[in-house]
C-alpha atoms as a PDB file:
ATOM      1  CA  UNK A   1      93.198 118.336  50.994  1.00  0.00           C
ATOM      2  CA  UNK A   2      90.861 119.316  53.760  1.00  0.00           C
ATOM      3  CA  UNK A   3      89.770 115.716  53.984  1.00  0.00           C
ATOM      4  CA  UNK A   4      93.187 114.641  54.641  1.00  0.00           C
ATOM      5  CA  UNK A   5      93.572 117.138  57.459  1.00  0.00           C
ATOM      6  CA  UNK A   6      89.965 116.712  58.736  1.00  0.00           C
ATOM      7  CA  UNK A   7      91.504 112.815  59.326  1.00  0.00           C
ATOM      8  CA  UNK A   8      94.613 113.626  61.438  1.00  0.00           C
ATOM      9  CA  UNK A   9      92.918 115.967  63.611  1.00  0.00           C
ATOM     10  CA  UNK A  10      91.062 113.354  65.612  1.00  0.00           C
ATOM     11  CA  UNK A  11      94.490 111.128  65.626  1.00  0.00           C
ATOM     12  CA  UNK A  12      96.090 113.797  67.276  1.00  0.00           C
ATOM     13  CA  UNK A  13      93.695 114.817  69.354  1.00  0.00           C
ATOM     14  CA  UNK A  14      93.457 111.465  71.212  1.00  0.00           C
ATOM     15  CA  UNK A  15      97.104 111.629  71.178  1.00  0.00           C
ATOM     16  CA  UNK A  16      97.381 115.036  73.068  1.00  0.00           C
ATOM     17  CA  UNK A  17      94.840 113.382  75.648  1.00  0.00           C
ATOM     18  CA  UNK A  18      95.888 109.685  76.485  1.00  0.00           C
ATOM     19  CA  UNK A  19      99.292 111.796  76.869  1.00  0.00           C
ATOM     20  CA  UNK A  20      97.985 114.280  79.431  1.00  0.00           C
ATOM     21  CA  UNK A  21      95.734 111.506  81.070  1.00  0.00           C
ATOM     22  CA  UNK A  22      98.828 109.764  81.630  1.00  0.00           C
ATOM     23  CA  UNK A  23     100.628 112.904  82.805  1.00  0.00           C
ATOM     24  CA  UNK A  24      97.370 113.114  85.279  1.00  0.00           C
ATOM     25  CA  UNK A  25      97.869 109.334  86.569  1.00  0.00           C
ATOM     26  CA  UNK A  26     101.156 109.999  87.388  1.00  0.00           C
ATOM     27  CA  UNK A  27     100.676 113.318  89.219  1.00  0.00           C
ATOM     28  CA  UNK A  28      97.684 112.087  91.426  1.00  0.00           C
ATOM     29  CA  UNK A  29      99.716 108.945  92.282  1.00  0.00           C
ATOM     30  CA  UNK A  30     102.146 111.079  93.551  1.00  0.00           C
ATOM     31  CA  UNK A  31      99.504 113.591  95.464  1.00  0.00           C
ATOM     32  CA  UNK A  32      98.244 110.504  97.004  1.00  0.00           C
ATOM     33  CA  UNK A  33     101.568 108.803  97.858  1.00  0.00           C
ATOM     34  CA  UNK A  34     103.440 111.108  99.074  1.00  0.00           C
ATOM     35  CA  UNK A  35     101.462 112.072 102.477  1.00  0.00           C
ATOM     36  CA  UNK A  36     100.796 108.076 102.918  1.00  0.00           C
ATOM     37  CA  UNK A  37     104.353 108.484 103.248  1.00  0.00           C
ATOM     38  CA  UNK A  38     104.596 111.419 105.546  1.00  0.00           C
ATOM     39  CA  UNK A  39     101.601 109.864 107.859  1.00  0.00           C
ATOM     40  CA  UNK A  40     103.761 106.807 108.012  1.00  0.00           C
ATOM     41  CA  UNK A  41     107.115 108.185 109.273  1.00  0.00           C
ATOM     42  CA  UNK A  42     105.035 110.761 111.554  1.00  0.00           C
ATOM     43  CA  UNK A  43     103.405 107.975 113.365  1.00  0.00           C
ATOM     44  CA  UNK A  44     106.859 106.246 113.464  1.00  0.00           C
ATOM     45  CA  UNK A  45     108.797 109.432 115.418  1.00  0.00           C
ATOM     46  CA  UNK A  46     106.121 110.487 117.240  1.00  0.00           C
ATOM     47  CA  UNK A  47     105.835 106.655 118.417  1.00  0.00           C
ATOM     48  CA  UNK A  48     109.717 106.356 119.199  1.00  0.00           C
ATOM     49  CA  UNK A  49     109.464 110.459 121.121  1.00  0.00           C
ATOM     50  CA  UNK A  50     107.109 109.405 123.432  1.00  0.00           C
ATOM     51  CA  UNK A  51     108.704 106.209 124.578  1.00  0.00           C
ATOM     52  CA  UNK A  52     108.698 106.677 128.598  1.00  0.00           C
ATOM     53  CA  UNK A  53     112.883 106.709 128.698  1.00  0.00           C
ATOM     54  CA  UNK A  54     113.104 109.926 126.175  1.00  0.00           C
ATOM     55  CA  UNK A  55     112.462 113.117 127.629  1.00  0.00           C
ATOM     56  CA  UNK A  56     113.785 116.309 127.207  1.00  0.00           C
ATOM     57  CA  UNK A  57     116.210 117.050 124.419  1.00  0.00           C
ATOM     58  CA  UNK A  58     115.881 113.887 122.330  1.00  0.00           C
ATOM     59  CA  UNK A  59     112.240 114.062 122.314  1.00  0.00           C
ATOM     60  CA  UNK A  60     112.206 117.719 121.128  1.00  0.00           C
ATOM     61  CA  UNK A  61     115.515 116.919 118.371  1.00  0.00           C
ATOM     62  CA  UNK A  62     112.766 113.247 117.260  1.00  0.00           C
ATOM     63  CA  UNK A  63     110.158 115.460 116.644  1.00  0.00           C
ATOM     64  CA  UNK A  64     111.959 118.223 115.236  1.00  0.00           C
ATOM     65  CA  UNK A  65     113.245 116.072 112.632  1.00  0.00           C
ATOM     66  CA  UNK A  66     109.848 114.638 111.717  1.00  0.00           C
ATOM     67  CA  UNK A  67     108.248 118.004 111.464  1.00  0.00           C
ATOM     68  CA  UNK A  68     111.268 118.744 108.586  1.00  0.00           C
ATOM     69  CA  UNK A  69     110.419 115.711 106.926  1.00  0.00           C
ATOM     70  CA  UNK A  70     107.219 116.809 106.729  1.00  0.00           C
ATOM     71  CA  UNK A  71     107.515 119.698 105.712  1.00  0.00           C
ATOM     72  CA  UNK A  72     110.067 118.766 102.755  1.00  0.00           C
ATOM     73  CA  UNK A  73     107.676 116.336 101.385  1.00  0.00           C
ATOM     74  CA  UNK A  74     104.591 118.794 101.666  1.00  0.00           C
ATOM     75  CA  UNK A  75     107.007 121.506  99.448  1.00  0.00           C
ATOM     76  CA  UNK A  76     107.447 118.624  97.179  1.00  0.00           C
ATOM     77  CA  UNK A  77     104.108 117.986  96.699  1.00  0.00           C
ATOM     78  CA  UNK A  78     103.302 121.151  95.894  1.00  0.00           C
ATOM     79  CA  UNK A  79     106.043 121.503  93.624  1.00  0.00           C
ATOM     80  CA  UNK A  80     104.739 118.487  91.818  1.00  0.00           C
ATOM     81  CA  UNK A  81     100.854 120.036  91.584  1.00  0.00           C
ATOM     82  CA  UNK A  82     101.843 123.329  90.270  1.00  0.00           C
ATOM     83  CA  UNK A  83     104.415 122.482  87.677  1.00  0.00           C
END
């Protein structure tokens, strides 16, 4: 009987790991992806706020709106990381 157990405990095992390896791939794609994505629309707004015809208000409301994004996507990631 111990035989038969002794077998299934390696099966499972590698189960449990190419399960949480995958969780892993998934979860550092996402670490990785997400601030590609922030960089990308940062460069974007701060780009389009410093065009020479926007001063003032729309410049300040451009960037304001980029620094949100950011931040949502940085509370996301660590969402992601710690859960």
């Amino acid at each position: 009987m111990s035989n038969a157990q002794g077998s299934s405990e390696p099966v499972t095992a590698k189960i449990q790991y190419n399960k949480l390896a995958e969780d892993w791939k998934h979860i550092n794609t996402m670490i990785w992806g997400v601030p590609a994505v922030a960089i990308s629309i940062m460069t974007g707004l701060v780009f389009a706020a410093y065009q020479p015809q926007l001063e003032g208000w729309p410049r300040i409301l451009s960037l304001g709106v980029g620094a949100l994004l950011l931040f949502a996507l940085t509370v996301e990631v660590i969402k992601k990381s710690y859960s």
